[in-house]
C-alpha atoms as a PDB file:
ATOM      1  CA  UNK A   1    -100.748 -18.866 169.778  1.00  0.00           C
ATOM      2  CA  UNK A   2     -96.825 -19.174 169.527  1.00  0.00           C
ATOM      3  CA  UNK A   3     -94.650 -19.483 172.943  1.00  0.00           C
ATOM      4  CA  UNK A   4     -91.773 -16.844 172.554  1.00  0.00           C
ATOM      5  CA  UNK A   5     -88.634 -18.247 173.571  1.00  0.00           C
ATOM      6  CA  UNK A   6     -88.062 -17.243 177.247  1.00  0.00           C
ATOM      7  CA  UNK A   7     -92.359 -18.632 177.581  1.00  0.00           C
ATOM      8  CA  UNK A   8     -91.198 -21.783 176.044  1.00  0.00           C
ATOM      9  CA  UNK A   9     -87.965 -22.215 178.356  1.00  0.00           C
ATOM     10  CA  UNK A  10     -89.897 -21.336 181.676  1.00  0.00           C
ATOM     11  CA  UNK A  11     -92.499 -24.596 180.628  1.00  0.00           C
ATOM     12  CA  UNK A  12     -89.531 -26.409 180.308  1.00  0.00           C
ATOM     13  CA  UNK A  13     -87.897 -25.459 183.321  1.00  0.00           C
ATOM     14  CA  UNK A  14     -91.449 -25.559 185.311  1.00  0.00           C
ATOM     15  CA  UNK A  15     -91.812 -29.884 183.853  1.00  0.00           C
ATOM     16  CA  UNK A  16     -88.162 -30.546 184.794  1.00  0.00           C
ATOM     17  CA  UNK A  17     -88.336 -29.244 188.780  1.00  0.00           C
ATOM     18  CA  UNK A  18     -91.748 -30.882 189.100  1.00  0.00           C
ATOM     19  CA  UNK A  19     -89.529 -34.524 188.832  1.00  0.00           C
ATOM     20  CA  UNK A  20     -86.207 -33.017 190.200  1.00  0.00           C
ATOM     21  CA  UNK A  21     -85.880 -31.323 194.376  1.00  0.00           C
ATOM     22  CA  UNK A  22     -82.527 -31.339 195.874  1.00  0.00           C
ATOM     23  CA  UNK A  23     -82.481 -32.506 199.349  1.00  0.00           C
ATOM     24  CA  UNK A  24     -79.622 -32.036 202.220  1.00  0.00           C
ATOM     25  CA  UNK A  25     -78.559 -35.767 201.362  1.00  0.00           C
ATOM     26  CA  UNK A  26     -78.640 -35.443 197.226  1.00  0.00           C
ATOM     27  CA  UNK A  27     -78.910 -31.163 196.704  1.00  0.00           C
ATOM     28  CA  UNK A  28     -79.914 -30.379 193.349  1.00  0.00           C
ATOM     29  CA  UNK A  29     -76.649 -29.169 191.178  1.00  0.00           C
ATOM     30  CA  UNK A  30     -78.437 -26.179 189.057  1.00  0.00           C
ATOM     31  CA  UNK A  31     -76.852 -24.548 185.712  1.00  0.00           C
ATOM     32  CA  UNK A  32     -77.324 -20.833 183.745  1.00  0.00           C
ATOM     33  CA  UNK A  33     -76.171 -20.295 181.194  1.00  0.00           C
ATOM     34  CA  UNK A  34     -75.878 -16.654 179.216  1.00  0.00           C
ATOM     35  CA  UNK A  35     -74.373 -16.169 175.754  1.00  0.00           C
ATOM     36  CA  UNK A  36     -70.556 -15.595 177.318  1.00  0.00           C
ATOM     37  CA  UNK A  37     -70.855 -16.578 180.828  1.00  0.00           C
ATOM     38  CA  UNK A  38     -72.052 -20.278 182.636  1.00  0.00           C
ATOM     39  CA  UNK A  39     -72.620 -20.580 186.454  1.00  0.00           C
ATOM     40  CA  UNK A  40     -74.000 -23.676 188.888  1.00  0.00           C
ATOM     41  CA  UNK A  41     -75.261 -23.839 192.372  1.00  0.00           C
ATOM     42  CA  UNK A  42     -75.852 -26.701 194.453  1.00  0.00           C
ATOM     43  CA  UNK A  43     -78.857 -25.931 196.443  1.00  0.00           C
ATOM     44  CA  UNK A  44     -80.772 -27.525 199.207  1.00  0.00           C
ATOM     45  CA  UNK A  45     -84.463 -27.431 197.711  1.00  0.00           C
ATOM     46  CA  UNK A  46     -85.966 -28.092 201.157  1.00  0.00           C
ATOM     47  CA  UNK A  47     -84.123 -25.271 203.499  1.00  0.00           C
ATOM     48  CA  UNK A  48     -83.651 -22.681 200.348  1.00  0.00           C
ATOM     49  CA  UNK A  49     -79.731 -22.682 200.685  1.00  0.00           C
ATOM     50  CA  UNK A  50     -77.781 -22.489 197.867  1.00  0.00           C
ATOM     51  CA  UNK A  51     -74.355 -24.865 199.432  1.00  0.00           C
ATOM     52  CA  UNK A  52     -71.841 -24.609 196.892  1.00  0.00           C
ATOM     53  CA  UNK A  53     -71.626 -21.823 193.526  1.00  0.00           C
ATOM     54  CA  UNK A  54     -68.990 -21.457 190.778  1.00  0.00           C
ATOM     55  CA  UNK A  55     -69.014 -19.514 187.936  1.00  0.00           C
ATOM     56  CA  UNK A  56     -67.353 -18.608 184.747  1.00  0.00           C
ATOM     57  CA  UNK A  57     -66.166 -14.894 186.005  1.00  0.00           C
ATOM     58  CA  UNK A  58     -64.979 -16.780 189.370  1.00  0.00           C
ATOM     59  CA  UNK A  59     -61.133 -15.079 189.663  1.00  0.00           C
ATOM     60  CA  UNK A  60     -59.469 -18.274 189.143  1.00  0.00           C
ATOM     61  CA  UNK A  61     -61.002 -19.152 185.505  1.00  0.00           C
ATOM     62  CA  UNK A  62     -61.559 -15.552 184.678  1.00  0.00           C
ATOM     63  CA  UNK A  63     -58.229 -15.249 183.191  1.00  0.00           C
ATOM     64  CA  UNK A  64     -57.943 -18.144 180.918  1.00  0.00           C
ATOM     65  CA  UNK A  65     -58.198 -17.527 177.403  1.00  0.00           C
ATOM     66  CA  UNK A  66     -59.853 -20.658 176.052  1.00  0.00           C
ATOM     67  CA  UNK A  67     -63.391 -21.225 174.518  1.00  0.00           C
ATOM     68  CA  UNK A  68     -66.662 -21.502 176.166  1.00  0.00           C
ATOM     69  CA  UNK A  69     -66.657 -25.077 176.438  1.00  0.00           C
ATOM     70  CA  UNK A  70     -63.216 -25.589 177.991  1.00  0.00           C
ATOM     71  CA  UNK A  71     -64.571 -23.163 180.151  1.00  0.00           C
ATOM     72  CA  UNK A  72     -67.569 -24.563 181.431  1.00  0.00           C
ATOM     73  CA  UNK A  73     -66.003 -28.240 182.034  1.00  0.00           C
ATOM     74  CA  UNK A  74     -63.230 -26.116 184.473  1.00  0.00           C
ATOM     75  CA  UNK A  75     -66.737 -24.632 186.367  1.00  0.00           C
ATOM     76  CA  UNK A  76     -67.953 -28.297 186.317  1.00  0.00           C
ATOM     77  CA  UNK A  77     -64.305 -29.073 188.207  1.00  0.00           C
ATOM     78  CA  UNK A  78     -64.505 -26.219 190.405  1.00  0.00           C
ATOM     79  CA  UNK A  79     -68.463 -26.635 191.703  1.00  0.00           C
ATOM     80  CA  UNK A  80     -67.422 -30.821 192.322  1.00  0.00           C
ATOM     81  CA  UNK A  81     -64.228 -29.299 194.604  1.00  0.00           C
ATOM     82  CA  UNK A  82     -66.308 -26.680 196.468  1.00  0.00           C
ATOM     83  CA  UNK A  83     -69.258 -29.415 196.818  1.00  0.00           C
ATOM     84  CA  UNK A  84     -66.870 -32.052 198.003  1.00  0.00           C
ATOM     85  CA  UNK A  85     -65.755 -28.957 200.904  1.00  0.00           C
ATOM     86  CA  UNK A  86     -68.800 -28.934 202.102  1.00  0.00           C
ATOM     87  CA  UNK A  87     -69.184 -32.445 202.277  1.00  0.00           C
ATOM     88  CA  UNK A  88     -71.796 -33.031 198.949  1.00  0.00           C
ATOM     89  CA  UNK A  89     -71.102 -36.499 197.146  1.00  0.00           C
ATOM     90  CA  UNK A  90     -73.985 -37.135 195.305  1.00  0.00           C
ATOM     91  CA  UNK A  91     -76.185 -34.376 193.771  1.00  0.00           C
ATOM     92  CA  UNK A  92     -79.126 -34.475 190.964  1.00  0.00           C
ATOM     93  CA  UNK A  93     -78.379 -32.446 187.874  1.00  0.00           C
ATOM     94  CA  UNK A  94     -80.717 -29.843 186.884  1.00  0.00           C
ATOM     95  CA  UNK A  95     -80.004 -28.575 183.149  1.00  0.00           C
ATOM     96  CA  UNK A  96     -82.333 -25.233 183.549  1.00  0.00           C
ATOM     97  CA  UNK A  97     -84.082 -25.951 180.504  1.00  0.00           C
ATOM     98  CA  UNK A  98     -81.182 -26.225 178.048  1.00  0.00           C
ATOM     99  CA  UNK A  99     -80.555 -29.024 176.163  1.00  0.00           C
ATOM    100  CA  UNK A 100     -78.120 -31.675 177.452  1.00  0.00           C
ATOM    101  CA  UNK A 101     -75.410 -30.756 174.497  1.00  0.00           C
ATOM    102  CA  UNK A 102     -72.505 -27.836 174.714  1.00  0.00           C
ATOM    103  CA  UNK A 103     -71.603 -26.198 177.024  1.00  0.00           C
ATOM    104  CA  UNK A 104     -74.448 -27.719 179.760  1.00  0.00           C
ATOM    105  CA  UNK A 105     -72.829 -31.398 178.672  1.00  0.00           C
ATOM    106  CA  UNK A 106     -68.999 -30.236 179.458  1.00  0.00           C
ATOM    107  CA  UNK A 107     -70.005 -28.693 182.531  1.00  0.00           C
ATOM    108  CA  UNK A 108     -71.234 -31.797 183.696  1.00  0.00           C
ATOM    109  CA  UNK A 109     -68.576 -34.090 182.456  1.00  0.00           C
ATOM    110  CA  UNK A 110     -66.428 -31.757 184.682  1.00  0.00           C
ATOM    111  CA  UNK A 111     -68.312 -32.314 187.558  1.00  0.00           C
ATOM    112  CA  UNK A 112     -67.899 -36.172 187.028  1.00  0.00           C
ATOM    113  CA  UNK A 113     -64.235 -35.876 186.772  1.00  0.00           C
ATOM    114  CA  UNK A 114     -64.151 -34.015 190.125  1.00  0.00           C
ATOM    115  CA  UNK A 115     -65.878 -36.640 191.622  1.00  0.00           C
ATOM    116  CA  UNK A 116     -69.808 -35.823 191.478  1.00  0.00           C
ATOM    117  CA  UNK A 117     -71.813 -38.305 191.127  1.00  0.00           C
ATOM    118  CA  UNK A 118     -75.034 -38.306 189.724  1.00  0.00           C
END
């Protein structure tokens, strides 16, 4: 029997958080991504808090009239300031079942650059 796509991406997702739980100390830094918009969350695994969110509709990147990718490596820049607010250095990425490539890869990179580390 043939896994439809969303089947196949929730096995995926299921094997990945069976390795990966964010802690208080190292959270775990979560993406989504849709067809036009890309969020992340930094959430506590253990207490069920989500500590730090950015997003691509946020009102400071929801104006800028570049592509998708530029895009998502500004979200990766704004989730590393708001984690670095509340006092998050380190953080353990969770790709949500996408591949590491795209948009998932430049939001990362822009979490590196502002200061993430993981």
């Amino acid at each position: 029997m043939a896994l439809t796509k969303i089947e196949r991406k929730k096995r995926i997702q299921k094997r990945i958080r069976k390795k990966i739980s964010g802690s208080s100390t190292t959270p775990r830094l979560s993406v989504f991504r849709s067809n036009i918009e890309i969020y992340a969350q930094v959430i506590d695994d253990r207490s069920g808090k989500t500590l730090a969110a950015a997003g691509s509709r946020d009102k400071d990147l929801k104006g800028s009239k570049t592509n998708k990718s530029e895009i998502s490596k500004k979200v990766g820049m704004a989730i590393a300031a708001k984690a670095k607010a509340a006092g998050i250095e380190t953080v353990v990425f969770d790709r949500g079942g996408y591949l590491y490539h795209g948009r998932v890869k430049a939001l990362a990179e822009g979490a590196r650059e502002g200061g993430l580390k993981f």
